[in-house]
Protein backbone atom coordinates (compact mmCIF):
# COMPACT_ATOMS: atom_id res chain seq x y z
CA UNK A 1 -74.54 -66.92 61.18
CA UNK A 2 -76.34 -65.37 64.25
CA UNK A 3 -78.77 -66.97 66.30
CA UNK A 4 -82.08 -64.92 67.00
CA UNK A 5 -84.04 -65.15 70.50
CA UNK A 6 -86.80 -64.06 71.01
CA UNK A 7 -88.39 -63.00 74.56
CA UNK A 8 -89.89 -66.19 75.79
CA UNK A 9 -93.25 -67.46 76.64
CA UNK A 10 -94.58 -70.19 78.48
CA UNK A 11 -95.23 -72.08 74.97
CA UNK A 12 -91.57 -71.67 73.86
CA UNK A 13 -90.88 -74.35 71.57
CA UNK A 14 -87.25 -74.83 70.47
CA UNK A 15 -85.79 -77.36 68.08
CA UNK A 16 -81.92 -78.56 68.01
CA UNK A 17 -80.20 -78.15 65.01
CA UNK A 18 -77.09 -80.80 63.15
CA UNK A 19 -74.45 -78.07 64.56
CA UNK A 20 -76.33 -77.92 68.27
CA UNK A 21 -77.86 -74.57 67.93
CA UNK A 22 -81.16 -74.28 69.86
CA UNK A 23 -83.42 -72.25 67.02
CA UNK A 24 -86.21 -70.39 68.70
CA UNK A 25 -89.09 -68.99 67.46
CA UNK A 26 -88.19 -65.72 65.67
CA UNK A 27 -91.35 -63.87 66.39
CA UNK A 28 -93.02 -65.09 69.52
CA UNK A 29 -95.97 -63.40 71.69
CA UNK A 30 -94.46 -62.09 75.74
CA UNK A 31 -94.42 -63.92 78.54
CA UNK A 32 -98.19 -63.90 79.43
CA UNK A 33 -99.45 -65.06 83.13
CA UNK A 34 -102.61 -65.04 84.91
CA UNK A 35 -102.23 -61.74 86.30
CA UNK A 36 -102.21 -58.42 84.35
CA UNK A 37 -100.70 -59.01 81.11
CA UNK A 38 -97.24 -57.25 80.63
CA UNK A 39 -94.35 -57.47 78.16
CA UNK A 40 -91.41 -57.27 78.29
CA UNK A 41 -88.87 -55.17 75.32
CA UNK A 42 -86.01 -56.89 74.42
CA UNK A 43 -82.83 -54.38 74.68
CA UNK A 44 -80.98 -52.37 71.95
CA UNK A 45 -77.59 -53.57 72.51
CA UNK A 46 -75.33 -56.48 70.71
CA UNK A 47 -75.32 -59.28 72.53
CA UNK A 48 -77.86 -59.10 75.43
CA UNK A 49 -80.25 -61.96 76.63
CA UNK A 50 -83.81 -60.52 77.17
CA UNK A 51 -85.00 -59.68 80.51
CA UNK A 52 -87.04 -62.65 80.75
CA UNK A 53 -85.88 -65.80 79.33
CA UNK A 54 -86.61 -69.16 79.81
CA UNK A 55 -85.41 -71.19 77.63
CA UNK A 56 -81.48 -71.54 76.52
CA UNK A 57 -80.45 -70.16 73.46
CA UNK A 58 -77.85 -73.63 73.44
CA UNK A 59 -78.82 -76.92 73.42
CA UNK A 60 -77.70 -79.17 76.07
CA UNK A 61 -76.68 -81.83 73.42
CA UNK A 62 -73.60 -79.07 72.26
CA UNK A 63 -71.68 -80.08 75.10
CA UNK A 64 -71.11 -75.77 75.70
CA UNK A 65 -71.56 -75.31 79.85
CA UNK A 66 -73.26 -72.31 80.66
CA UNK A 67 -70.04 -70.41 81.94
CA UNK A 68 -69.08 -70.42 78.69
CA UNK A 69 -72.58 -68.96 77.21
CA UNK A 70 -72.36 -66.58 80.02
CA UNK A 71 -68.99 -65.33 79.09
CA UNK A 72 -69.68 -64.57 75.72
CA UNK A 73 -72.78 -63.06 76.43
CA UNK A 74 -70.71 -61.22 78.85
CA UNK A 75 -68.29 -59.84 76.14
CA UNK A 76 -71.12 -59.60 73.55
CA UNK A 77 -72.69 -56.98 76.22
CA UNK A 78 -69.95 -54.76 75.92
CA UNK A 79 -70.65 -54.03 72.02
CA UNK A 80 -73.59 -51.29 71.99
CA UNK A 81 -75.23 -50.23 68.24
CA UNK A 82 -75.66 -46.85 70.62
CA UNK A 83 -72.03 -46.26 71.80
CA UNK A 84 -70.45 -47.56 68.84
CA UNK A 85 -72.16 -45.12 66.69
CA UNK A 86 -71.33 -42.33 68.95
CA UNK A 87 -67.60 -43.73 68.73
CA UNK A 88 -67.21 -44.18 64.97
CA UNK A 89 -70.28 -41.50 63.58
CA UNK A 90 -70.34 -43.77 60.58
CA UNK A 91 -72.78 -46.56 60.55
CA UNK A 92 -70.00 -48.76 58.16
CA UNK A 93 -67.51 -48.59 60.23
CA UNK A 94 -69.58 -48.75 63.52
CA UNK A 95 -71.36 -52.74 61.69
CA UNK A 96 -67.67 -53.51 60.76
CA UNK A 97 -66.58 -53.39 64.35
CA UNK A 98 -69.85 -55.13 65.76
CA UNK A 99 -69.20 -57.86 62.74
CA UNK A 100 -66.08 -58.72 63.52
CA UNK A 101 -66.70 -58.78 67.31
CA UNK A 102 -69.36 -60.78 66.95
CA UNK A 103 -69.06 -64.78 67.08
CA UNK A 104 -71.44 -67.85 66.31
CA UNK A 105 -72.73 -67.70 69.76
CA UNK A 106 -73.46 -64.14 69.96
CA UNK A 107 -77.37 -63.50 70.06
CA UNK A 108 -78.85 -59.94 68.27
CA UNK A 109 -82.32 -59.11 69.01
CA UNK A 110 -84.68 -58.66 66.00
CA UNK A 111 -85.20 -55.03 66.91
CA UNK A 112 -81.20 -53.94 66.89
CA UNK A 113 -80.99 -56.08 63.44
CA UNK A 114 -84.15 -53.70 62.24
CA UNK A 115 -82.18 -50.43 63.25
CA UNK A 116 -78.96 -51.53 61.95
CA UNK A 117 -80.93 -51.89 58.50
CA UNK A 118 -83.22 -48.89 58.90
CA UNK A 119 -79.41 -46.98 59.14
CA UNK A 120 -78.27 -48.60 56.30
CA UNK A 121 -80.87 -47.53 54.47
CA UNK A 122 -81.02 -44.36 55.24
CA UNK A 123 -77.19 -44.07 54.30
CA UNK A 124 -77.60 -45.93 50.77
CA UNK A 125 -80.45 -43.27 49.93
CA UNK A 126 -77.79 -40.51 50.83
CA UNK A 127 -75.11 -41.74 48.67
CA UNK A 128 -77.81 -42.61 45.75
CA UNK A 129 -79.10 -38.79 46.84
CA UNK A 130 -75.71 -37.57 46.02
CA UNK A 131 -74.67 -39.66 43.23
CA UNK A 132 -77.73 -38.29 41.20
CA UNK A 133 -76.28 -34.60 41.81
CA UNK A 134 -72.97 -35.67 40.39
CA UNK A 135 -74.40 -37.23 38.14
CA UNK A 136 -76.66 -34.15 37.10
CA UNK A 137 -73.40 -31.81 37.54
CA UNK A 138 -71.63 -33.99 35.06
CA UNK A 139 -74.43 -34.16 32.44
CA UNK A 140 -74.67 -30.30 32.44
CA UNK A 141 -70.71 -30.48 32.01
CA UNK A 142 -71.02 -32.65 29.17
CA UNK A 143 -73.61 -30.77 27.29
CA UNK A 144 -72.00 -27.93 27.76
CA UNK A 145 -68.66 -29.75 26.38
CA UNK A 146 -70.61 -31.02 23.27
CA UNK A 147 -71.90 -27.46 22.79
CA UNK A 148 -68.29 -25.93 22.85
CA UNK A 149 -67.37 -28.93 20.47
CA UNK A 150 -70.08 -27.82 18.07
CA UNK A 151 -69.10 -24.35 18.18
CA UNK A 152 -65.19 -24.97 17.75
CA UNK A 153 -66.02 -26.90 14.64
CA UNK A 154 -67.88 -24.06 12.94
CA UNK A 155 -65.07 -21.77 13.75
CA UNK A 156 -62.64 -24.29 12.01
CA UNK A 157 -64.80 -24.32 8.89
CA UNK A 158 -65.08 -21.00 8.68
CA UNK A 159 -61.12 -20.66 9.09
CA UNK A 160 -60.69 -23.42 6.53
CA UNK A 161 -63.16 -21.61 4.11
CA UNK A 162 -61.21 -18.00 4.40
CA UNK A 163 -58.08 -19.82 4.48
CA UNK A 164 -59.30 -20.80 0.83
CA UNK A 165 -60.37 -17.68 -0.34
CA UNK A 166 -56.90 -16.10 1.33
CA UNK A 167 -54.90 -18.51 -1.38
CA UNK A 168 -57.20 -17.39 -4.20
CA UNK A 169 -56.83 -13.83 -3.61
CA UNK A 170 -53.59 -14.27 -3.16
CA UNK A 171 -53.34 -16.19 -6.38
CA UNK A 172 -55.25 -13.60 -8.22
CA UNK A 173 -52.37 -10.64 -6.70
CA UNK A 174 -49.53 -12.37 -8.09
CA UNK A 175 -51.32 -12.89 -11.51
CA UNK A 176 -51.94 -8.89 -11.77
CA UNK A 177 -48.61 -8.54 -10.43
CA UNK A 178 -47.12 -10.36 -13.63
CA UNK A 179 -49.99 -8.50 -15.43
CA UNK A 180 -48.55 -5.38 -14.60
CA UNK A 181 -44.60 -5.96 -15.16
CA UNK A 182 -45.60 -7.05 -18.88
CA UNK A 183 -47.51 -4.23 -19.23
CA UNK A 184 -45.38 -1.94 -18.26
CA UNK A 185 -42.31 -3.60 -20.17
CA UNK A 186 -44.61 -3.06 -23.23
CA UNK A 187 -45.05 0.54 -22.82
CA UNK A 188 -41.49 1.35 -21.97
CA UNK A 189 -40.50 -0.20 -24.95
CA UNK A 190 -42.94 1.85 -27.29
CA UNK A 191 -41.78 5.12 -25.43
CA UNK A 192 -38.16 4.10 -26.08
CA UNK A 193 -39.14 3.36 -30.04
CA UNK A 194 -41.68 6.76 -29.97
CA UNK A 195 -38.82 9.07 -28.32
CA UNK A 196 -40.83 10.26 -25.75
CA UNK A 197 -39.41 11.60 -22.39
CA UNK A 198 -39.97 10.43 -18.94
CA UNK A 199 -43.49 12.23 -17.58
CA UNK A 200 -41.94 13.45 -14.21
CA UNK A 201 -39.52 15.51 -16.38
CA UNK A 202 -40.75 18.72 -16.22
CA UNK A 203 -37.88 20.31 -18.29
CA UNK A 204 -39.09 18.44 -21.33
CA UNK A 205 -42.04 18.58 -23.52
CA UNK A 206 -43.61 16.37 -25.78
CA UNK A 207 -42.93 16.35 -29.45
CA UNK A 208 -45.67 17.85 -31.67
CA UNK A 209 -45.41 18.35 -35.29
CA UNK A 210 -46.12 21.23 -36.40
CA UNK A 211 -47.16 20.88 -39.28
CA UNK A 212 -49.65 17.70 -38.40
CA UNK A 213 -50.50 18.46 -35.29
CA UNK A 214 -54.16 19.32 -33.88
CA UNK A 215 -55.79 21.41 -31.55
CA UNK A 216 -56.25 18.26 -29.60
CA UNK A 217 -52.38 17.56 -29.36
CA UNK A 218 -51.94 20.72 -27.82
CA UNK A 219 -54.86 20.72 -25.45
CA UNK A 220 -53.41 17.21 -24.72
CA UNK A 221 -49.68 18.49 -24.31
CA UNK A 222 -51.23 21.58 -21.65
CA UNK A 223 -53.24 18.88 -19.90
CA UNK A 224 -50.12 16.91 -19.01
CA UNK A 225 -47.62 19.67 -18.18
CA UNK A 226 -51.02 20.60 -15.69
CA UNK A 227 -50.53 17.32 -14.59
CA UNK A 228 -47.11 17.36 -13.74
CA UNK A 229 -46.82 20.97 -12.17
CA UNK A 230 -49.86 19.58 -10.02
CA UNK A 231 -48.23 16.28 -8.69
CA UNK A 232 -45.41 18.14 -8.05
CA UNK A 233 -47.58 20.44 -5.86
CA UNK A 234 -49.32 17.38 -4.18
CA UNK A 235 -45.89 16.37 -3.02
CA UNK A 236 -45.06 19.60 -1.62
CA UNK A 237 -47.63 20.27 0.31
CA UNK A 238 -47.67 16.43 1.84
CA UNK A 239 -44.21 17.06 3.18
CA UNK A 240 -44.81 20.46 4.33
CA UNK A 241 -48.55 18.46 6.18
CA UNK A 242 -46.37 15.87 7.67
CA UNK A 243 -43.74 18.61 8.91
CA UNK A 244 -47.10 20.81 9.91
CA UNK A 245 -47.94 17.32 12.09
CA UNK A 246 -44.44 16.82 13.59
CA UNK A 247 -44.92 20.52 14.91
CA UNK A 248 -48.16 19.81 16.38
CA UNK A 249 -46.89 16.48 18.13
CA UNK A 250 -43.63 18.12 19.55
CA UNK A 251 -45.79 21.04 21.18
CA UNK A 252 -48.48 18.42 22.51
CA UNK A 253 -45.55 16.73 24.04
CA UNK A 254 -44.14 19.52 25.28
CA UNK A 255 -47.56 21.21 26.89
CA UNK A 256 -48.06 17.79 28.40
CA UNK A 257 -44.82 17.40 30.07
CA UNK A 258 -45.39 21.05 31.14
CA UNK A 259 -48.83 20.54 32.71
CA UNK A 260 -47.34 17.33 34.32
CA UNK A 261 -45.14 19.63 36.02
CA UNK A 262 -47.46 22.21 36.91
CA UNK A 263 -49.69 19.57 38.36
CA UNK A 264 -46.97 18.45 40.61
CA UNK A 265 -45.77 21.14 41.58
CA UNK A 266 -49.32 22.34 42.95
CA UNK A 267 -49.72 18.87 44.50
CA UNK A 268 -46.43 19.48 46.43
CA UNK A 269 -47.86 23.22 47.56
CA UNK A 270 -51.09 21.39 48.66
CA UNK A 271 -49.73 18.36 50.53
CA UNK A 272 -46.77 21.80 52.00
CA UNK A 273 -50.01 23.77 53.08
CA UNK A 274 -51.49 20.38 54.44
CA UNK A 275 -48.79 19.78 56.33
CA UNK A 276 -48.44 23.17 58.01
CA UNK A 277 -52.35 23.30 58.50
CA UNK A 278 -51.82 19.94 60.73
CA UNK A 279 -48.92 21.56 62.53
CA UNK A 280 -50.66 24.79 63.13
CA UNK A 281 -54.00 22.68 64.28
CA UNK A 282 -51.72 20.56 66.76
CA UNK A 283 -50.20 23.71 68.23
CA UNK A 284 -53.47 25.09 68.99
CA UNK A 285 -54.33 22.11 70.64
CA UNK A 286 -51.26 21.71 72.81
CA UNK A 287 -51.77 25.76 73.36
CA UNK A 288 -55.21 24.66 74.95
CA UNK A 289 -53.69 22.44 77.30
CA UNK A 290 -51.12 24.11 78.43
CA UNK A 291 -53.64 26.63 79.59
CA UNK A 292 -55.69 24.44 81.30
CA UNK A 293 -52.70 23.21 82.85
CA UNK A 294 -51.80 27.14 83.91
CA UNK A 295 -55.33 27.68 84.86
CA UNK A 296 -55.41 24.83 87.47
CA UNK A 297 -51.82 25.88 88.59
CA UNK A 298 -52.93 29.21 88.78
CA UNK A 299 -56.31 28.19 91.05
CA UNK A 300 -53.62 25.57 93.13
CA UNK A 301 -51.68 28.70 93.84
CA UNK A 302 -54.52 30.92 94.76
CA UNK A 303 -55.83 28.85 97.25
CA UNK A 304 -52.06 27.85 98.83
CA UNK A 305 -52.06 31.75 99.29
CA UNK A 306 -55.43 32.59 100.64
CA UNK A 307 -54.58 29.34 103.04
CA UNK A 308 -51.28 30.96 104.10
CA UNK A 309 -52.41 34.81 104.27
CA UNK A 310 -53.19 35.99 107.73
CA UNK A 311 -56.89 36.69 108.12
């Protein structure tokens, strides 16, 4: 696509292609002479012949004139890897300009091809640079995601497992529940068929024969009216606890909203006395000036006088 020159030499041997480009070689020696040896640098910018050039970069058998070589070469000069960099600050965008500027007859020099590369390279190992990071920063995200997976699932088995044990226990409840209701069908019946009276009626006792009846019946018929004339205390005493707490709550309440109050009210007094205080302090000040102000009226008048009075 682009032809490469070289800086010519007195040897310069150049070859004609099928399409009529003149190839030269791609890395020749400088121009040498029999004076002091010097060399000449080919430039850094698109499109410009070396300093010292002496053979063509077209063939004659093209049928191109040289105004037209010169004219792209002209053109070609304008494009700079230098200013074009400065003008984009990206190296892509800076080749994709100089790319599509550049034509079949535009010559680059081996040394602005090198740099264009060198930049290129630099710029792949920046994005390969920052893909690795990403690429880190998404592997710790990931790991962290499979640990948070890992932990989820043992929550869920747990949940299952008491979720299980909920339905047995459950289960279980209702069972004793039915349990219960028989038994207590059962026993209501045989107090109904014995004639026995309800237990929380304390105005009834229980039937004891006397003629069959042991010392144990009666210890046993003592133990339960102790029973009952206990319970019945228990109950008392838990209403007149909860009544006791009610008290307690109501005068909390009420010492609360009272210190509320008090507080306040002394917060009002303070920010009063504060208030004053800053009053009282300004006053002082403006008394200070004012007799400063007297003072220097006082010495203005004192002199106007001694001026005025007759020596």
């Amino acid at each position: 696509m682009f032809g490469f020159s070289a800086p010519a030499t007195s040897t310069a041997a150049s070859t004609t292609t099928s399409t009529g480009f003149a190839a030269g070689s791609l890395f020749s020696t400088a121009a040498t002479t029999s004076a002091p040896s010097t060399t000449t640098q080919p430039s850094l910018t698109f499109g410009a012949a070396p300093a010292t050039t002496a053979s063509a970069p077209l063939s004659a058998a093209t049928g191109l004139g040289t105004a037209t070589t010169e004219s792209s070469g002209t053109d070609a000069t304008k494009l700079s890897l230098k200013g074009l960099l400065e003008k984009e600050g990206s190296v892509g965008s800076a080749c994709s300009q100089l790319l599509a500027a550049l034509t079949a007859d535009t010559e680059i020099s081996f040394a602005d091809l090198s740099a264009i590369t060198q930049k290129m390279t630099m710029d792949l190992a920046a994005d390969e640079r920052s893909f690795l990071n990403c690429l880190l920063e998404l592997n710790a995200y990931d790991r962290q995601l499979w640990e948070n997976m890992q932990r989820i699932t043992d929550v869920e088995s747990k949940l299952v497992t008491l979720e299980q044990k909920q339905d047995k226990m459950m289960y279980d409840i209702s069972s004793i529940n039915e349990e219960q209701k028989a038994l207590d069908a059962v026993v209501t019946a045989l107090e109904k068929d014995l004639g026995l009276p309800d237990w929380t009626d304390q105005n009834h006792s229980l039937p004891v024969d006397a003629l069959a009846a042991t010392p144990g019946d009666v210890k046993r018929q003592q133990l339960l009216h102790l029973l009952i004339s206990v319970d019945s205390q228990i109950k008392e005493a838990d209403s007149d606890l909860q009544e006791i707490i009610d008290q307690v709550s109501s005068l909390h309440k009420t010492k609360s909203a009272m210190s509320n109050t008090k507080k306040y009210t002394e917060d009002q007094v303070a920010q009063i006395l504060k208030n004053q205080m800053e009053t009282l302090i300004y006053i002082d000040k403006k008394t200070g000036e004012l007799d400063a102000k007297v003072d220097e009226f006082k010495d203005v008048m004192d002199g106007r006088h001694a001026t005025l009075s007759p020596p």
